[in-house]
N, C-alpha and C. Protein backbone atom coordinates (compact mmCIF):
# COMPACT_ATOMS: atom_id res chain seq x y z
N UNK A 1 0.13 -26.67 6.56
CA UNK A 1 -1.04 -26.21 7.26
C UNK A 1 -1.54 -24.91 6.64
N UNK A 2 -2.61 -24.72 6.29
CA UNK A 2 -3.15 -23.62 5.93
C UNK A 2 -3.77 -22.70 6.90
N UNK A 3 -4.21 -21.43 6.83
CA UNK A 3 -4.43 -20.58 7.79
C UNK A 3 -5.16 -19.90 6.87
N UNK A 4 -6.73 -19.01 7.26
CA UNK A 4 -6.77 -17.68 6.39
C UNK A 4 -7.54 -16.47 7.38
N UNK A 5 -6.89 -15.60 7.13
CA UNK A 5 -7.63 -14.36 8.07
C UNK A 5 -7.97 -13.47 6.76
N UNK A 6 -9.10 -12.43 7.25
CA UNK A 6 -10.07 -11.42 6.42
C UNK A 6 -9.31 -10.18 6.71
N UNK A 7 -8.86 -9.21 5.84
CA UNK A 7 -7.92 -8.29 5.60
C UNK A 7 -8.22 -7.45 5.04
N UNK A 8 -8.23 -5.98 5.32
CA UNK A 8 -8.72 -4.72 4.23
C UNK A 8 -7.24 -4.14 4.69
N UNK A 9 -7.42 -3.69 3.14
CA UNK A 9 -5.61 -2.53 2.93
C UNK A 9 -6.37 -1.38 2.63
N UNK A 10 -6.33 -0.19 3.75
CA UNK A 10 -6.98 1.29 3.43
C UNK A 10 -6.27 2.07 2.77
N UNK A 11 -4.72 2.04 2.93
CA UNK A 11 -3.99 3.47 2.06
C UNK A 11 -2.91 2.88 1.69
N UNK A 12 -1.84 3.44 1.01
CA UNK A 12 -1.02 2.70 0.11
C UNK A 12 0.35 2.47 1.06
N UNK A 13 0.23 3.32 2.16
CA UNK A 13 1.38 2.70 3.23
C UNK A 13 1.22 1.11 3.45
N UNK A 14 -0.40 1.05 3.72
CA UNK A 14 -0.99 -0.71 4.05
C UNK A 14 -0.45 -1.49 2.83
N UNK A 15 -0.58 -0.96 1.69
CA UNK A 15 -0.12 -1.95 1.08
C UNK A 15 1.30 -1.60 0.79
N UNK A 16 2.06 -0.79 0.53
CA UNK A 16 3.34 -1.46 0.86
C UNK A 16 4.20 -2.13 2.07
N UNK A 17 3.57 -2.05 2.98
CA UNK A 17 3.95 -2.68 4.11
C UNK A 17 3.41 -4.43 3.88
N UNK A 18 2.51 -4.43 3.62
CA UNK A 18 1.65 -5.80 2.96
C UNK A 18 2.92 -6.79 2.14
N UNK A 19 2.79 -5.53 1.03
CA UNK A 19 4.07 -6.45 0.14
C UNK A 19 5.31 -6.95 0.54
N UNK A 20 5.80 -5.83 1.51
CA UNK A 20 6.95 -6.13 1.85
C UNK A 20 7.13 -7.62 3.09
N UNK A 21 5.72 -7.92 3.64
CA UNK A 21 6.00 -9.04 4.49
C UNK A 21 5.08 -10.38 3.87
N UNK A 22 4.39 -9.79 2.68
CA UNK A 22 4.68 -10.92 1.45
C UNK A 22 5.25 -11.84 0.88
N UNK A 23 6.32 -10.65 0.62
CA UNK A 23 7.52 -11.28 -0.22
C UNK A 23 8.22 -11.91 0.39
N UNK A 24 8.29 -11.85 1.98
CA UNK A 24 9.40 -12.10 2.64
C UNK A 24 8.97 -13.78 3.21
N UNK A 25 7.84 -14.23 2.73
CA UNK A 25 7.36 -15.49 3.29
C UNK A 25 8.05 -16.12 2.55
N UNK A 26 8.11 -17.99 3.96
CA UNK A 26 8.85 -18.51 3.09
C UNK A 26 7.83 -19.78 2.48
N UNK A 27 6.35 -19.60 2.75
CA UNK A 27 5.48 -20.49 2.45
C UNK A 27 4.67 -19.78 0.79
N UNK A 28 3.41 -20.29 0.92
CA UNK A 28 2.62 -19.62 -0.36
C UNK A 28 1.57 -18.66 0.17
N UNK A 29 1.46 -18.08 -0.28
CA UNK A 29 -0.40 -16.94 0.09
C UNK A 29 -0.83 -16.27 -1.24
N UNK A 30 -2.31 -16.71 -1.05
CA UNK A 30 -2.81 -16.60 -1.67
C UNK A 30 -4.28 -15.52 -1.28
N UNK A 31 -4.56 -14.63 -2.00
CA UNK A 31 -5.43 -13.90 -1.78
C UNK A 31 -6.80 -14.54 -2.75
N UNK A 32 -7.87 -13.76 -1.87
CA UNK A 32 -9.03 -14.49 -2.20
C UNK A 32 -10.52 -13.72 -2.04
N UNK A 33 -10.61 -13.06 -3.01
CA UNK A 33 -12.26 -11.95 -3.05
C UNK A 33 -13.00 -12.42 -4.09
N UNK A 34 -14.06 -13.36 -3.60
CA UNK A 34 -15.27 -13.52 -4.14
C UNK A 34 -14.69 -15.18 -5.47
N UNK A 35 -14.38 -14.69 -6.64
CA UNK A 35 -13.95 -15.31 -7.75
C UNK A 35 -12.55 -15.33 -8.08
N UNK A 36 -12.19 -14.03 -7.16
CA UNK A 36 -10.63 -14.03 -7.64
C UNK A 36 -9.59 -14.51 -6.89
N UNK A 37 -8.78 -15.00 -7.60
CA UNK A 37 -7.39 -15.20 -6.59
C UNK A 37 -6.65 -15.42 -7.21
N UNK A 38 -5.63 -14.40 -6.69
CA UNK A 38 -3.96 -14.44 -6.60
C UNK A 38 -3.07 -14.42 -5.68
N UNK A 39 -1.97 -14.29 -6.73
CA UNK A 39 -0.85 -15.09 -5.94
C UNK A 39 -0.71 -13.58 -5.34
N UNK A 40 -0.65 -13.54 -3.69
CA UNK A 40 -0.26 -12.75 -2.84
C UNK A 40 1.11 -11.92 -2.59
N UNK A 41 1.52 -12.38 -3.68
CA UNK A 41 3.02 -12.33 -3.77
C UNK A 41 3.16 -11.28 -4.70
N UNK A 42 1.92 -10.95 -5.64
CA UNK A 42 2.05 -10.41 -6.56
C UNK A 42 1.61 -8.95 -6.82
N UNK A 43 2.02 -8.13 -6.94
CA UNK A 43 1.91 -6.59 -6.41
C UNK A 43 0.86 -6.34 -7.20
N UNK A 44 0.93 -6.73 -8.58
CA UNK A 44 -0.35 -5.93 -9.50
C UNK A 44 -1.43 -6.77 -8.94
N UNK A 45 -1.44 -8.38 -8.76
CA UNK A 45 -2.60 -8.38 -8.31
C UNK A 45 -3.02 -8.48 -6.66
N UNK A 46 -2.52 -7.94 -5.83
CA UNK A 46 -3.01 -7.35 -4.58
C UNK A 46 -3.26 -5.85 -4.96
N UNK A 47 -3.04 -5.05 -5.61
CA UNK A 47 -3.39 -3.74 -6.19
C UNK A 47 -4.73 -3.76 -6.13
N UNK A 48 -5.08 -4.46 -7.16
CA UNK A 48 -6.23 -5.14 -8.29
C UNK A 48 -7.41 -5.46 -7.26
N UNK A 49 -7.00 -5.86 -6.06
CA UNK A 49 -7.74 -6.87 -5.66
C UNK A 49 -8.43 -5.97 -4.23
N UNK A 50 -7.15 -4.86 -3.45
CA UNK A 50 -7.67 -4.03 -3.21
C UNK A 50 -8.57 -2.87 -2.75
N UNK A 51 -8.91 -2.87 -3.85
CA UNK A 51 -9.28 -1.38 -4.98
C UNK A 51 -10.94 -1.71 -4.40
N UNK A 52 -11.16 -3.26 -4.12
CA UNK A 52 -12.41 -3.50 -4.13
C UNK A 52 -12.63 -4.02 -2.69
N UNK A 53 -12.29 -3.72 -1.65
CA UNK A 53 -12.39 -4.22 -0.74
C UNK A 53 -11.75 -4.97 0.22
N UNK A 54 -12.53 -5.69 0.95
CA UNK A 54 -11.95 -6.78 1.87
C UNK A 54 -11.35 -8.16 1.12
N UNK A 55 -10.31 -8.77 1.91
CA UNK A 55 -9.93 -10.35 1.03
C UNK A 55 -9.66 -11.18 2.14
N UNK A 56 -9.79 -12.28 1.62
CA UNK A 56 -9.07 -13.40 2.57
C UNK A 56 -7.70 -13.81 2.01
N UNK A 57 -7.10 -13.97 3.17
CA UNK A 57 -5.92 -13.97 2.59
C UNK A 57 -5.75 -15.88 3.30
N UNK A 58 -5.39 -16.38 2.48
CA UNK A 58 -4.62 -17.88 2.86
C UNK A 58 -3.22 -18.13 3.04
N UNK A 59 -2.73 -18.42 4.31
CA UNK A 59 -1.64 -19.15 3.80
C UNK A 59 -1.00 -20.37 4.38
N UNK A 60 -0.29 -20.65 3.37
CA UNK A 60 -0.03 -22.33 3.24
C UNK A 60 1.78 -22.55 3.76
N UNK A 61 1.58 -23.44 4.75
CA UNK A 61 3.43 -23.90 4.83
C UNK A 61 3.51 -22.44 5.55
N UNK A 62 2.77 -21.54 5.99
CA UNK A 62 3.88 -20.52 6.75
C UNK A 62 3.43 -20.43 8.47
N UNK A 63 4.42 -19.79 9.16
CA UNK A 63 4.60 -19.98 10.57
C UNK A 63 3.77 -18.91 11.39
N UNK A 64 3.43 -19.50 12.59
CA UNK A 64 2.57 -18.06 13.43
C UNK A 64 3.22 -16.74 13.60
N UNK A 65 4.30 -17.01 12.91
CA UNK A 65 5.22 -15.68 13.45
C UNK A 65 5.21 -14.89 12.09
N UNK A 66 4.86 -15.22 11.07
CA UNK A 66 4.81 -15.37 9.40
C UNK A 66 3.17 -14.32 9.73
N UNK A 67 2.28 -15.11 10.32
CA UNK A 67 0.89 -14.97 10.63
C UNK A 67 0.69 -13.71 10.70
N UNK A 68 1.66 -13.31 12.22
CA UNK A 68 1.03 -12.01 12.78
C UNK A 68 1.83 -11.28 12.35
N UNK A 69 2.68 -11.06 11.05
CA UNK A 69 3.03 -9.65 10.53
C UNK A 69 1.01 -9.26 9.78
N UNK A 70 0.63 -9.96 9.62
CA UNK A 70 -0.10 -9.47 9.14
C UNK A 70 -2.01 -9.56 9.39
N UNK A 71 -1.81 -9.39 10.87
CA UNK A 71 -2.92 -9.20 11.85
C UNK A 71 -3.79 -8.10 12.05
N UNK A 72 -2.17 -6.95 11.90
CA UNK A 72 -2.76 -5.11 12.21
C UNK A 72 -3.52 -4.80 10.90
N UNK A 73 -3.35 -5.86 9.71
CA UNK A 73 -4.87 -5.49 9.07
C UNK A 73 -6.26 -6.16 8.77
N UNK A 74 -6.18 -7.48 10.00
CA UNK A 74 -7.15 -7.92 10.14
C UNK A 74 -8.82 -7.41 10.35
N UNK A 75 -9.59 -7.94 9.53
CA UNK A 75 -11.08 -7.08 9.94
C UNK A 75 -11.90 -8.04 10.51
């Protein structure tokens, strides 16, 4: 089942907190601004991705409980 919520990371606490409940999925996510997308998993490109704004974030195979680690940066 796929899922995607709209997400801005303001300061670099957001994104290491981001990464850290990233990595910890046991499905796929994938981030998604405009043309780009990566693998969510991937630190340089959630950096990258950022830098420029808001993203959608997708994810695939993971659980509602998976979901709402990452709500408090829903926009």
């Amino acid at each position: 089942m796929e899922q995607i919520i709209t997400l801005k990371l303001n300061t670099l606490k957001d994104f290491r907190e981001f990464m850290e409940s990233a990595t910890m999925l046991n499905g796929f996510a994938r981030a998604i601004q405009g043309e780009t997308n990566v693998d969510a998993k991937s630190t340089l490109g959630i950096a990258s991705i950022m830098e420029l704004g808001s993203f959608n974030l997708k994810l695939i195979d993971c659980s509602d409980t998976e979901l709402d680690k990452f709500r408090k940066w829903e926009i």
